[in-house]
PDB file of N, CA and C in Angstrom:
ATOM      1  N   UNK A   1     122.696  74.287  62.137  1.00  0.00           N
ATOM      2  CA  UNK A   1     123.436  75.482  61.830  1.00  0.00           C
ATOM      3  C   UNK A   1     122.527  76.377  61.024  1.00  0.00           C
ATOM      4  N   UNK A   2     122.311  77.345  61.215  1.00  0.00           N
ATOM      5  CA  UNK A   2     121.570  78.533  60.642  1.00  0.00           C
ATOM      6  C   UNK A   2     122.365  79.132  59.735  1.00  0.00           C
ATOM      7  N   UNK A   3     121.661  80.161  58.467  1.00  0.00           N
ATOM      8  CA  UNK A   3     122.915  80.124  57.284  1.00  0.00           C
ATOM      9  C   UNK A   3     124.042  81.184  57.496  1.00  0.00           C
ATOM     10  N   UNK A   4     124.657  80.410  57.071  1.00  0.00           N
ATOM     11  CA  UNK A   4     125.954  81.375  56.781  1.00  0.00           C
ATOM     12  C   UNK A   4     125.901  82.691  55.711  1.00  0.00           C
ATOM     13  N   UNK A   5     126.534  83.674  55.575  1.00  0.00           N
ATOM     14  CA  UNK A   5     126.257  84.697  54.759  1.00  0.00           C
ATOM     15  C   UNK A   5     127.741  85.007  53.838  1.00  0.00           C
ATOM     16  N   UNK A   6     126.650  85.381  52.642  1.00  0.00           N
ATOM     17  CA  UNK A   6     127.656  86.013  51.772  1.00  0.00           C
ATOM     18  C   UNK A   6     128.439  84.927  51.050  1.00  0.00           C
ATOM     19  N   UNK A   7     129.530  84.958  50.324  1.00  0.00           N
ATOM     20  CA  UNK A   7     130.092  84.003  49.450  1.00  0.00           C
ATOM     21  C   UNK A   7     131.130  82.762  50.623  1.00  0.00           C
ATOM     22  N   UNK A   8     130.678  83.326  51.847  1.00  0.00           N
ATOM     23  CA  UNK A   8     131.371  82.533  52.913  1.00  0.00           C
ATOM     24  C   UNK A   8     130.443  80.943  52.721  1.00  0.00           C
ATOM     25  N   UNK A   9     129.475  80.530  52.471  1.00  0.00           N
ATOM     26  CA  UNK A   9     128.692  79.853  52.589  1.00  0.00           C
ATOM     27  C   UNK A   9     129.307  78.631  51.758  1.00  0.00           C
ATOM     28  N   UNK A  10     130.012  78.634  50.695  1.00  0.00           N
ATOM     29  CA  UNK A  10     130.400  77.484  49.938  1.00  0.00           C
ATOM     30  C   UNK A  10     132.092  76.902  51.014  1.00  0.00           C
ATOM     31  N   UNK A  11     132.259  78.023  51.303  1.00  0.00           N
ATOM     32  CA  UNK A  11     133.771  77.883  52.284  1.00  0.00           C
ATOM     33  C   UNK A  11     132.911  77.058  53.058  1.00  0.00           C
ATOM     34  N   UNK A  12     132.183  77.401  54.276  1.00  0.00           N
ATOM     35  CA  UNK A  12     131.772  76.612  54.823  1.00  0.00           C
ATOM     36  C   UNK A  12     131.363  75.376  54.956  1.00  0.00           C
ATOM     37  N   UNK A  13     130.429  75.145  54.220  1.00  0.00           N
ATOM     38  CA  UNK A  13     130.600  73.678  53.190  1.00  0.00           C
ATOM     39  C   UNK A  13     131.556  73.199  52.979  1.00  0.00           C
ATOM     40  N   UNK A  14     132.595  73.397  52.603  1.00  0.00           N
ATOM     41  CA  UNK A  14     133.515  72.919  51.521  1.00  0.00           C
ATOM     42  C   UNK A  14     134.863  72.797  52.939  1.00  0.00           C
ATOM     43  N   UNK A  15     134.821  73.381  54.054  1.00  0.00           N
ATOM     44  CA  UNK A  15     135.315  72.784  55.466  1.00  0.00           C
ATOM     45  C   UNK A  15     134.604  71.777  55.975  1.00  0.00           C
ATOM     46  N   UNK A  16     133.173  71.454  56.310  1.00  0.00           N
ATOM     47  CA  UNK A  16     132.439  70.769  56.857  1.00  0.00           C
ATOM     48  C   UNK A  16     132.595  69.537  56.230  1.00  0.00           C
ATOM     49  N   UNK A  17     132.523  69.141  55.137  1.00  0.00           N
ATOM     50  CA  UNK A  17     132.217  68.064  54.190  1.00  0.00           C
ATOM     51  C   UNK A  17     133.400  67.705  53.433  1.00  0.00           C
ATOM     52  N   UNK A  18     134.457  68.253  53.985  1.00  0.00           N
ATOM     53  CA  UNK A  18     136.059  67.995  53.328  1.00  0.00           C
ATOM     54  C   UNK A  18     136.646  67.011  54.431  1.00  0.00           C
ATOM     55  N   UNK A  19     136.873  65.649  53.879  1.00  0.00           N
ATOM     56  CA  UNK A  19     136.911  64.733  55.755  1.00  0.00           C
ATOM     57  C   UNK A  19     138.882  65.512  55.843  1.00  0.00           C
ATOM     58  N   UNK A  20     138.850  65.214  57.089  1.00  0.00           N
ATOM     59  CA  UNK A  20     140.656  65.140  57.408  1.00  0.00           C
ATOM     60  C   UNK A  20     141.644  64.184  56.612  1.00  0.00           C
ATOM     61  N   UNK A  21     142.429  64.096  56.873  1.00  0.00           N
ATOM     62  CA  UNK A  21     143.764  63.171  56.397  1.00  0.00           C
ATOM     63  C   UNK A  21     143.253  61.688  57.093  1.00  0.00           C
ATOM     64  N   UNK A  22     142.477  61.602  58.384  1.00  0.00           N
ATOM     65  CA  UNK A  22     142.474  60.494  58.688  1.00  0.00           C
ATOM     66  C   UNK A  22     140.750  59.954  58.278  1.00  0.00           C
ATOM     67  N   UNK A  23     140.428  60.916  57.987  1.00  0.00           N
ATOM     68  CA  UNK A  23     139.125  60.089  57.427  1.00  0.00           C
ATOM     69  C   UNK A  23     137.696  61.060  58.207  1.00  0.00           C
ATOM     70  N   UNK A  24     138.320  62.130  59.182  1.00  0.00           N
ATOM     71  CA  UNK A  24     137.002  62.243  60.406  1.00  0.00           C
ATOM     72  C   UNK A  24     136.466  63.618  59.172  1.00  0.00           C
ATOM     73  N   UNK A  25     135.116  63.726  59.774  1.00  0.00           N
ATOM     74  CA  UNK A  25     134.222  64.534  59.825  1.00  0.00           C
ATOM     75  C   UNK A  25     132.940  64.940  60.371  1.00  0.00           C
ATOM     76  N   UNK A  26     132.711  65.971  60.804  1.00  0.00           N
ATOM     77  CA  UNK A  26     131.585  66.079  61.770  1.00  0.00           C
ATOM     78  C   UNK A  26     130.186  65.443  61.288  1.00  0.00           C
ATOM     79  N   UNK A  27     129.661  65.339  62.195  1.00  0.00           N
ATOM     80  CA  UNK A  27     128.142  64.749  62.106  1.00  0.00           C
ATOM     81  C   UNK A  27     127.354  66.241  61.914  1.00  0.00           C
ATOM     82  N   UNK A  28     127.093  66.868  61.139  1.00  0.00           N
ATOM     83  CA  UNK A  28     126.006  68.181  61.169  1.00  0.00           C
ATOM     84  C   UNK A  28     124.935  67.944  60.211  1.00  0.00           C
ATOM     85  N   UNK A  29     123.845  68.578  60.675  1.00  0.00           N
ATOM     86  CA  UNK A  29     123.020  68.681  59.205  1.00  0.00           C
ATOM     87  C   UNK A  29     122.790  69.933  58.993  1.00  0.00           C
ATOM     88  N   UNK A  30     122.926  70.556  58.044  1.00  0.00           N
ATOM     89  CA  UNK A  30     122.972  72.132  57.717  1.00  0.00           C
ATOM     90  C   UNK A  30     121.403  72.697  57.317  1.00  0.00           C
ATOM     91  N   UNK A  31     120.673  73.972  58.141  1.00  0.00           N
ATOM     92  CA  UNK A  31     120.184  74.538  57.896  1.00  0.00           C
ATOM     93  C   UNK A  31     120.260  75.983  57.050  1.00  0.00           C
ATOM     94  N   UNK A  32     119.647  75.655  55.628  1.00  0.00           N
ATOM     95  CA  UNK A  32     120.309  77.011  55.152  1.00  0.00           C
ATOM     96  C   UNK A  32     118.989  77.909  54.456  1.00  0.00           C
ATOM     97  N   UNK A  33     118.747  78.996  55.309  1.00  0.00           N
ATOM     98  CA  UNK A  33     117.453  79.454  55.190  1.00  0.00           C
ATOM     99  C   UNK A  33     117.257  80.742  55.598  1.00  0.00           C
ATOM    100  N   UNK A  34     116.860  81.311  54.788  1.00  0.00           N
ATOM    101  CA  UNK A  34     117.085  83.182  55.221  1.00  0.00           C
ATOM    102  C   UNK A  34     116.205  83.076  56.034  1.00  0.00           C
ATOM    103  N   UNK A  35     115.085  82.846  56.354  1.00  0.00           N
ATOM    104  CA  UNK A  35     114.065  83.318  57.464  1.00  0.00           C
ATOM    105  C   UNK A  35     115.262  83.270  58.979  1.00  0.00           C
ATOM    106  N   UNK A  36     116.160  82.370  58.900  1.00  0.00           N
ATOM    107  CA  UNK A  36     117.236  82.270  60.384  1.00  0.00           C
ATOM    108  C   UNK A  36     118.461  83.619  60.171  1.00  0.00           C
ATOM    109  N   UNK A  37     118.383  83.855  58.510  1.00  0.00           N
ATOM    110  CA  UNK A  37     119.772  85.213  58.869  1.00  0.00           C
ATOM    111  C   UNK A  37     119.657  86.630  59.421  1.00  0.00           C
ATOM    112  N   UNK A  38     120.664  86.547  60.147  1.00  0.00           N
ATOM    113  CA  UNK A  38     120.861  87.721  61.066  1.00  0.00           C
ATOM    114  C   UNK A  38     120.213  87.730  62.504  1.00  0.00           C
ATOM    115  N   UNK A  39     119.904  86.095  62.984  1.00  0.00           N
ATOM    116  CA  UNK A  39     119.691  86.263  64.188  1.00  0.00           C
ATOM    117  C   UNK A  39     120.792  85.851  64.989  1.00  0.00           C
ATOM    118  N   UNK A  40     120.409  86.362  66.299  1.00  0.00           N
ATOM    119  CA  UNK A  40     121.341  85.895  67.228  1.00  0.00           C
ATOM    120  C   UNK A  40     121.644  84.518  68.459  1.00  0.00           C
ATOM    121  N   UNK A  41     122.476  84.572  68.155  1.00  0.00           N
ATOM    122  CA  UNK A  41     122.394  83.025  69.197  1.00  0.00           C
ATOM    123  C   UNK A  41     121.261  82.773  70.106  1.00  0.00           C
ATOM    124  N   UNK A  42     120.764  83.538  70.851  1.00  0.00           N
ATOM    125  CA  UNK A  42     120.179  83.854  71.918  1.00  0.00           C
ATOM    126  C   UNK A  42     118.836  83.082  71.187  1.00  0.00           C
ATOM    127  N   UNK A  43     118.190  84.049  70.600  1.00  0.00           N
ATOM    128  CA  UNK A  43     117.124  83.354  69.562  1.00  0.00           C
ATOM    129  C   UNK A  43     116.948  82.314  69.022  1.00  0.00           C
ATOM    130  N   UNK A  44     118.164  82.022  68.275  1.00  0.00           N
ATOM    131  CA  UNK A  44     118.106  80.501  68.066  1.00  0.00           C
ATOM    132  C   UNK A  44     118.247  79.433  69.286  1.00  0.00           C
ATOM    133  N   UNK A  45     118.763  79.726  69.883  1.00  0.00           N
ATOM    134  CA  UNK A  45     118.258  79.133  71.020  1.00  0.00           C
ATOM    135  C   UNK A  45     116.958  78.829  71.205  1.00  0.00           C
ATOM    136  N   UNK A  46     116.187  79.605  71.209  1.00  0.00           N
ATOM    137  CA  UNK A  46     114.579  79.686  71.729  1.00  0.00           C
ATOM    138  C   UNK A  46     114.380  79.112  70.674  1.00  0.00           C
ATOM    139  N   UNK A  47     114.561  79.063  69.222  1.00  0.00           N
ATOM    140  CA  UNK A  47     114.046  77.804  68.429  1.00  0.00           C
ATOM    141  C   UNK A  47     113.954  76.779  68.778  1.00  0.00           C
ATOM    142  N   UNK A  48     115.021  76.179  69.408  1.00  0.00           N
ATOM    143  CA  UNK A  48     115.153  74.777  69.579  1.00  0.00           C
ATOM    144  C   UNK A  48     113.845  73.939  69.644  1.00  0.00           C
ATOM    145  N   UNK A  49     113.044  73.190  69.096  1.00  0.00           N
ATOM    146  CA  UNK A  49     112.013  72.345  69.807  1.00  0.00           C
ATOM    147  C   UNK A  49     112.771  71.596  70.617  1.00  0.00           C
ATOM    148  N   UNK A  50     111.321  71.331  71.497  1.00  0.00           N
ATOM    149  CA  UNK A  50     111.920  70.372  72.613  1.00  0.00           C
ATOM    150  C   UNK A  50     112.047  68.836  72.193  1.00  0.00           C
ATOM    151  N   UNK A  51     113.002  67.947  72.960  1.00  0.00           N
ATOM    152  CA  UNK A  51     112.948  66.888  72.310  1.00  0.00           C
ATOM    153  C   UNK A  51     113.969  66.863  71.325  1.00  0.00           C
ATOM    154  N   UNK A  52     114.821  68.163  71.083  1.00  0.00           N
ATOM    155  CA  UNK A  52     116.104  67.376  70.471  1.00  0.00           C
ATOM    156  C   UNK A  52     117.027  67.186  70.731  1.00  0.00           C
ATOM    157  N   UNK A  53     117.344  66.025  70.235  1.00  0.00           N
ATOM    158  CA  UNK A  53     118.496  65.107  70.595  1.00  0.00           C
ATOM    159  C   UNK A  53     119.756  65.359  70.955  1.00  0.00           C
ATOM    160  N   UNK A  54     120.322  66.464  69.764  1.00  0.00           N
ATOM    161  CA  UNK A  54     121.876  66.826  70.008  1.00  0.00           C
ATOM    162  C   UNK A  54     121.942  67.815  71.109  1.00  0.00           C
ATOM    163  N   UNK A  55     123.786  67.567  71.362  1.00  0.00           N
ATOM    164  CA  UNK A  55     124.299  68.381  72.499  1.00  0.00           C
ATOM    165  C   UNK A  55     124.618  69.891  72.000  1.00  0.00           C
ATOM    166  N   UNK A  56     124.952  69.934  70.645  1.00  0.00           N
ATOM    167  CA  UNK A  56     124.975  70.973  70.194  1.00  0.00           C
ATOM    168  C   UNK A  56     124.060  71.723  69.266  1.00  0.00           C
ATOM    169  N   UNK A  57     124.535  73.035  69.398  1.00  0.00           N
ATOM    170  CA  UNK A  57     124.271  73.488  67.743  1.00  0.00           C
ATOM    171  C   UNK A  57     125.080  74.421  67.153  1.00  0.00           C
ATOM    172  N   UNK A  58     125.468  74.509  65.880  1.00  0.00           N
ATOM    173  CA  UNK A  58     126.239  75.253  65.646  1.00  0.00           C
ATOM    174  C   UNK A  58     126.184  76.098  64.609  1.00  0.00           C
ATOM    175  N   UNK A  59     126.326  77.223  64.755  1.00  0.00           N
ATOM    176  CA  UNK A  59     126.247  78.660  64.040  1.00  0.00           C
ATOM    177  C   UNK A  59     126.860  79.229  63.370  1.00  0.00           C
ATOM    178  N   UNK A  60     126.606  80.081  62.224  1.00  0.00           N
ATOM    179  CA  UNK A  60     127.551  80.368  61.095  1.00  0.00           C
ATOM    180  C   UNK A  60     126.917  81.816  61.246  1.00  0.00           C
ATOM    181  N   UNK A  61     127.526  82.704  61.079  1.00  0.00           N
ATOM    182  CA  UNK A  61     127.040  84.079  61.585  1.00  0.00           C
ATOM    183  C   UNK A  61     128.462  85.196  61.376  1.00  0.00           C
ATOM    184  N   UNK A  62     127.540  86.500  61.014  1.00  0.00           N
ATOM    185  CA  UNK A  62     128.923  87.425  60.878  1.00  0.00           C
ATOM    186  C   UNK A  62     130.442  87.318  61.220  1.00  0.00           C
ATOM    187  N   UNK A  63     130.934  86.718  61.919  1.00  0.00           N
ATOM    188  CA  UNK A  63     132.005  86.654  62.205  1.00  0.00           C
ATOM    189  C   UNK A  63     132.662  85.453  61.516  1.00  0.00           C
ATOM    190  N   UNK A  64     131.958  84.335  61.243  1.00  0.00           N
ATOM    191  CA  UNK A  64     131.976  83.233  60.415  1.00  0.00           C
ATOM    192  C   UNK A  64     132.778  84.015  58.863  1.00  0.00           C
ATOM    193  N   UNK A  65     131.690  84.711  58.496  1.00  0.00           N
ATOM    194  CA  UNK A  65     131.817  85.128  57.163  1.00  0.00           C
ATOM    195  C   UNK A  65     133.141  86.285  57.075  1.00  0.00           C
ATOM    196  N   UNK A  66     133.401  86.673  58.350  1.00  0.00           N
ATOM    197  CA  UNK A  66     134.792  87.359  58.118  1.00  0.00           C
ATOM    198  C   UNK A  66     136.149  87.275  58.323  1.00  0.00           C
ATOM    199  N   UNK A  67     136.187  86.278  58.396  1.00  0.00           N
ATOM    200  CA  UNK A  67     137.322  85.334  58.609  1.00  0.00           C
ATOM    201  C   UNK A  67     137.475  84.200  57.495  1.00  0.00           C
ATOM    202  N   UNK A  68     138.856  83.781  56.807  1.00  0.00           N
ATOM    203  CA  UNK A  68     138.701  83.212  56.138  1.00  0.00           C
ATOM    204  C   UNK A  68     139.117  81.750  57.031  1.00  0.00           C
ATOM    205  N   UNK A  69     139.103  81.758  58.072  1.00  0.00           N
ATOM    206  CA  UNK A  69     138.949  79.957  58.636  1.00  0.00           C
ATOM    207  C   UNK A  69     137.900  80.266  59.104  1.00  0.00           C
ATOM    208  N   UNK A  70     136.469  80.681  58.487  1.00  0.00           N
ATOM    209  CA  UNK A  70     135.160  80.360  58.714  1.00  0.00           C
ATOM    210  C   UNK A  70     135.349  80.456  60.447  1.00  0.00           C
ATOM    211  N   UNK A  71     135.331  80.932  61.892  1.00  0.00           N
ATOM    212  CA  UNK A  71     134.875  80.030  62.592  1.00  0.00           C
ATOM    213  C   UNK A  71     133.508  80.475  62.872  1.00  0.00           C
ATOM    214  N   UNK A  72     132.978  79.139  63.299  1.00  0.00           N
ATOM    215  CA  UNK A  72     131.661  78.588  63.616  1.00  0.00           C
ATOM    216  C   UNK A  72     131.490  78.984  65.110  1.00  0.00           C
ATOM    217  N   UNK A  73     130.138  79.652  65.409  1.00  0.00           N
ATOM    218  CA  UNK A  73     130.118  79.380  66.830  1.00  0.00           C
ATOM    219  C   UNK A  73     129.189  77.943  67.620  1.00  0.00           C
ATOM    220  N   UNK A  74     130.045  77.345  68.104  1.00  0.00           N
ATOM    221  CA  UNK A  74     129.069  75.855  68.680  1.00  0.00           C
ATOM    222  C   UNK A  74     128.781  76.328  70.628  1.00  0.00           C
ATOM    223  N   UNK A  75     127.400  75.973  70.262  1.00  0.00           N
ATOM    224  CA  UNK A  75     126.770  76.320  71.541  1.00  0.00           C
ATOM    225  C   UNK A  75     126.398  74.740  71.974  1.00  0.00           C
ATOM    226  N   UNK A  76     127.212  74.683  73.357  1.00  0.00           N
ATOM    227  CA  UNK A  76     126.692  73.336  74.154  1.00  0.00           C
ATOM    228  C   UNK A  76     125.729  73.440  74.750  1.00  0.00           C
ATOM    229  N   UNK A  77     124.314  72.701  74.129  1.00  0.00           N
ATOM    230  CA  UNK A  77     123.214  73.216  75.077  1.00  0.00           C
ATOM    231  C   UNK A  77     122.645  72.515  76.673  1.00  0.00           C
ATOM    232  N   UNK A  78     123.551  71.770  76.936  1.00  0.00           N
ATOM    233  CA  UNK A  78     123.363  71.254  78.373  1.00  0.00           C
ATOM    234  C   UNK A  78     123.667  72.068  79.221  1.00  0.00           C
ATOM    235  N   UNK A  79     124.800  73.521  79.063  1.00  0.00           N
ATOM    236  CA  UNK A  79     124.877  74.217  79.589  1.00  0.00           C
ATOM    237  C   UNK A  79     125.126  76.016  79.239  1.00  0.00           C
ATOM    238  N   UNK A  80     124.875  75.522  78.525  1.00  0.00           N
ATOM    239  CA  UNK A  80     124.505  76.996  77.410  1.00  0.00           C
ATOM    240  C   UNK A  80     126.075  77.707  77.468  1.00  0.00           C
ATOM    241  N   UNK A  81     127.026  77.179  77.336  1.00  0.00           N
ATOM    242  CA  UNK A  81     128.604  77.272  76.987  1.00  0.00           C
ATOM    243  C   UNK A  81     128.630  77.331  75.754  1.00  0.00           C
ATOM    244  N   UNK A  82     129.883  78.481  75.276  1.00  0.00           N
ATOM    245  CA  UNK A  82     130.064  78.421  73.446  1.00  0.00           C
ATOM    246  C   UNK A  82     131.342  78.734  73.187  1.00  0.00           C
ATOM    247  N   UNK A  83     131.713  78.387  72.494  1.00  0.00           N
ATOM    248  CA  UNK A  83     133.164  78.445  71.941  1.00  0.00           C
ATOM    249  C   UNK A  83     133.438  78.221  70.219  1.00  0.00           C
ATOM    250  N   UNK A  84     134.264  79.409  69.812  1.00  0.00           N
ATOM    251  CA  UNK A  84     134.385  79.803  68.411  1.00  0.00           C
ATOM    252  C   UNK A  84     135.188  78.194  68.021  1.00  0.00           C
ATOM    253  N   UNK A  85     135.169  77.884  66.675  1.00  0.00           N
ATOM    254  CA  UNK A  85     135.749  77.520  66.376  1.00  0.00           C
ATOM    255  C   UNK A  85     136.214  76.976  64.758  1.00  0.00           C
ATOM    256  N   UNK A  86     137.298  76.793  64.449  1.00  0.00           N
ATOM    257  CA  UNK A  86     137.373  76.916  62.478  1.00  0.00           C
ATOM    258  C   UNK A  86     136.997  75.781  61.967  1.00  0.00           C
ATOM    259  N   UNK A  87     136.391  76.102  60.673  1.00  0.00           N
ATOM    260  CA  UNK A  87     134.584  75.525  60.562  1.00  0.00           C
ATOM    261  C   UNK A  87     135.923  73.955  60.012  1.00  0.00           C
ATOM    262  N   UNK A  88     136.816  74.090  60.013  1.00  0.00           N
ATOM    263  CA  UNK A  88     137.434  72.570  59.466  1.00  0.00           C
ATOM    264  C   UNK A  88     138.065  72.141  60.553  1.00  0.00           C
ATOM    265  N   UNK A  89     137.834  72.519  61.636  1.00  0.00           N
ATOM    266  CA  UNK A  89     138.480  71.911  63.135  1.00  0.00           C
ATOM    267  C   UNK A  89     136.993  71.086  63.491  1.00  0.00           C
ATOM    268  N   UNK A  90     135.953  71.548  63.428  1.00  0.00           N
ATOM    269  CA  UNK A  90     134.398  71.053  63.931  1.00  0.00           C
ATOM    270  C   UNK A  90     134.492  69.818  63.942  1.00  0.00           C
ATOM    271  N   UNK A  91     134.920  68.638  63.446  1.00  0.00           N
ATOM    272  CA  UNK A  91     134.477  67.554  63.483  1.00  0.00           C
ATOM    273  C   UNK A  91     135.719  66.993  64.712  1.00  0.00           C
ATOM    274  N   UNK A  92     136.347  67.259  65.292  1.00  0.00           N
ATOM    275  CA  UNK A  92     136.843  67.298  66.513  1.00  0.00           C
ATOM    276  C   UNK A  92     135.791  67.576  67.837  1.00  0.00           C
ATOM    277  N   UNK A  93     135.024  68.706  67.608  1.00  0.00           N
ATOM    278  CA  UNK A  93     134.599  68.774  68.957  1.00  0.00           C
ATOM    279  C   UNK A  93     133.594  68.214  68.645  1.00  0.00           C
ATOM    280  N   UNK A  94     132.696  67.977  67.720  1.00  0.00           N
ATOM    281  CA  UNK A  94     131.712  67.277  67.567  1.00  0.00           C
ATOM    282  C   UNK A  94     131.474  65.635  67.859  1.00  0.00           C
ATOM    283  N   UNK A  95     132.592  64.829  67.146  1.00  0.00           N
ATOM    284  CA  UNK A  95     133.307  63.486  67.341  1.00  0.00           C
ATOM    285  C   UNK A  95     133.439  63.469  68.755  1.00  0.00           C
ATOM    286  N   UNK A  96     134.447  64.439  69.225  1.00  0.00           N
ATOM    287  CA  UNK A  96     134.858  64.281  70.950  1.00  0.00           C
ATOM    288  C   UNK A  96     133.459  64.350  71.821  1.00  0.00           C
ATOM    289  N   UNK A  97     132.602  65.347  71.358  1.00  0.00           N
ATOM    290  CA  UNK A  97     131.224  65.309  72.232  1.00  0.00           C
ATOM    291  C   UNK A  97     130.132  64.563  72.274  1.00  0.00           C
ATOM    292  N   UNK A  98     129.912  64.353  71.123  1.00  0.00           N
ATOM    293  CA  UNK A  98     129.409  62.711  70.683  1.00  0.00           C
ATOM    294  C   UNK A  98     129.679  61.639  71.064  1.00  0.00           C
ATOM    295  N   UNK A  99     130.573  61.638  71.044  1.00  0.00           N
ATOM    296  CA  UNK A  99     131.404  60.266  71.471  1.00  0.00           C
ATOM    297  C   UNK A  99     131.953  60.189  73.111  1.00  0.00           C
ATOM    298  N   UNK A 100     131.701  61.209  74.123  1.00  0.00           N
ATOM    299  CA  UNK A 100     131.805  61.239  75.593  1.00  0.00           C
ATOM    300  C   UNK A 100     133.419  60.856  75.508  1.00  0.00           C
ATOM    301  N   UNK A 101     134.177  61.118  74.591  1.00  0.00           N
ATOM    302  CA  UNK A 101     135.593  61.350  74.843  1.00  0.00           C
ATOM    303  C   UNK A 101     136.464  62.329  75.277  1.00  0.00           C
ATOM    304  N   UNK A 102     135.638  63.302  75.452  1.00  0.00           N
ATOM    305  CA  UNK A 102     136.259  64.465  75.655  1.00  0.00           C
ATOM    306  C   UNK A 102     135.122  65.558  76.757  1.00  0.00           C
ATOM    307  N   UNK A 103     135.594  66.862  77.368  1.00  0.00           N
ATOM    308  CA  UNK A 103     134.581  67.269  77.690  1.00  0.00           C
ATOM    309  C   UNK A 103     134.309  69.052  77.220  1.00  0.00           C
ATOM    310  N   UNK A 104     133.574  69.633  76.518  1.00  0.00           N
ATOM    311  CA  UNK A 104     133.527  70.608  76.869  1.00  0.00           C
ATOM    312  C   UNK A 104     134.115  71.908  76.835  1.00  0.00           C
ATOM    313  N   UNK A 105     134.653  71.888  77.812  1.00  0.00           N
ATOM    314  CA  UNK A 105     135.566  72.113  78.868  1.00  0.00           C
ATOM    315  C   UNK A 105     136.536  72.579  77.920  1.00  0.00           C
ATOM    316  N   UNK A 106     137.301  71.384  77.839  1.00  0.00           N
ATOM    317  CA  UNK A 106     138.496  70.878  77.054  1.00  0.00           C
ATOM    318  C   UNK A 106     138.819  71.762  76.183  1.00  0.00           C
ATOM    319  N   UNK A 107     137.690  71.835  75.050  1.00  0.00           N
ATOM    320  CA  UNK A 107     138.025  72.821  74.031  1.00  0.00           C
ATOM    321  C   UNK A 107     137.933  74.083  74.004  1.00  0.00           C
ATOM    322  N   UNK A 108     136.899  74.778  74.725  1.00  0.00           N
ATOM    323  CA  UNK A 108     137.218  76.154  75.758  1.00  0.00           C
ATOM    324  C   UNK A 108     138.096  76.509  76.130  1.00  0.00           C
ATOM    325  N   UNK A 109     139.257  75.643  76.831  1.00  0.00           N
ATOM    326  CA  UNK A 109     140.230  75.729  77.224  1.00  0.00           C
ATOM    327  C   UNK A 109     141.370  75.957  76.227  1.00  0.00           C
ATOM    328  N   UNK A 110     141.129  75.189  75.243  1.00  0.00           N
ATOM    329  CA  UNK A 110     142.430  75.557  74.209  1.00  0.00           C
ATOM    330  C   UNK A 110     141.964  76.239  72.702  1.00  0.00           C
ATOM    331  N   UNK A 111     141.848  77.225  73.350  1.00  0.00           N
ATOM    332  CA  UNK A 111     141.148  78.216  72.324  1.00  0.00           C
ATOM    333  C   UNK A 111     142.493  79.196  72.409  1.00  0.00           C
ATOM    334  N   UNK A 112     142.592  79.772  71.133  1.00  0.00           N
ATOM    335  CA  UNK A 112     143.831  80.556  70.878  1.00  0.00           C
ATOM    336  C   UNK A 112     143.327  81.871  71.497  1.00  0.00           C
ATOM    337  N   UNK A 113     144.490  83.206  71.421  1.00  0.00           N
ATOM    338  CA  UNK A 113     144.345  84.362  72.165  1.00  0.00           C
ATOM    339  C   UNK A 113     143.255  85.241  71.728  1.00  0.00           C
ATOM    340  N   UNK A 114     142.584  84.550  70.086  1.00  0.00           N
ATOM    341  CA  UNK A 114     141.797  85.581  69.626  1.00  0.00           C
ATOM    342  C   UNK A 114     140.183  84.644  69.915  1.00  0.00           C
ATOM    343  N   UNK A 115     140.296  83.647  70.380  1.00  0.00           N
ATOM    344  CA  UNK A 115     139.226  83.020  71.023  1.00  0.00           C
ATOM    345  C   UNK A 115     138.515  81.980  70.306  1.00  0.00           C
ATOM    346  N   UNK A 116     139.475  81.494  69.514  1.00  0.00           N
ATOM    347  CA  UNK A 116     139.050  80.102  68.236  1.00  0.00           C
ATOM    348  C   UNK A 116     139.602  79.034  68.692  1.00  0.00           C
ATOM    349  N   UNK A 117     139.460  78.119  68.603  1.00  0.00           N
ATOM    350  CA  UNK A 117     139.784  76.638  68.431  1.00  0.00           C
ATOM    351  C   UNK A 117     140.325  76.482  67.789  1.00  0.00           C
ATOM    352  N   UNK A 118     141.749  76.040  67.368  1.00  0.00           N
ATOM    353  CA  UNK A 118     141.987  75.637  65.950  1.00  0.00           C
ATOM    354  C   UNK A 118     142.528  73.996  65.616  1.00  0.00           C
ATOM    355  N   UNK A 119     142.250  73.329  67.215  1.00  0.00           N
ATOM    356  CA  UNK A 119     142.611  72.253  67.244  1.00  0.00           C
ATOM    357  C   UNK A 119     143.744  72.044  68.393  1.00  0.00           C
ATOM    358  N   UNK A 120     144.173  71.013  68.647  1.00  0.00           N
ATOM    359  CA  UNK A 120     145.113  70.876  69.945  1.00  0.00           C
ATOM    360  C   UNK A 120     146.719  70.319  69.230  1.00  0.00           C
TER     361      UNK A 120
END
């Protein structure tokens, strides 16, 4: 994840690293580094070295910071698919994609009218 901006950044955190009622939380490791703010997905993309592992990556970016359910944008890079979603829902699609329980798809699909995830 590339950094988040503005006083949104402890929210973010403080969704990511807050487990659920049942115990889950996403697997992320947070990049937080101005040389990455204010780029665009697209770009970070082209960061990627080759050779890594995860299916995702996920982004904290203007729209993140204007919303107070943080959402995150997670880009599936097997097929370069993305879908918003609130930065304390993440360990759902992350768990589900990780774990080949789910596909994709799935959570694309149940994205609310303003185009977030907020869970099923």
């Amino acid at each position: 994840m590339y950094r988040s901006v503005g006083s949104s950044k402890a929210d973010v955190r403080e969704a990511l690293f807050s487990p659920t009622a049942e115990g889950f939380l996403p697997n992320v490791a947070l990049v937080d580094d101005r040389q990455y703010e204010g780029l665009t997905p697209d770009l970070v993309l082209g960061l990627i070295p080759a050779g890594y592992q995860h299916p995702l990556v996920v982004l904290a970016d203007s729209a993140t910071a204007a919303s107070t359910e943080r959402p995150l944008l997670v880009v599936d890079l097997m097929a370069e698919r993305r879908v918003r979603v609130a930065a304390a829902e993440l360990w759902s699609i992350e768990n589900n994609l990780s774990g080949a329980n789910m596909d994709f798809d799935e959570f694309a699909d149940a994205v609310d009218d303003d185009g977030v995830f907020r869970g099923f």
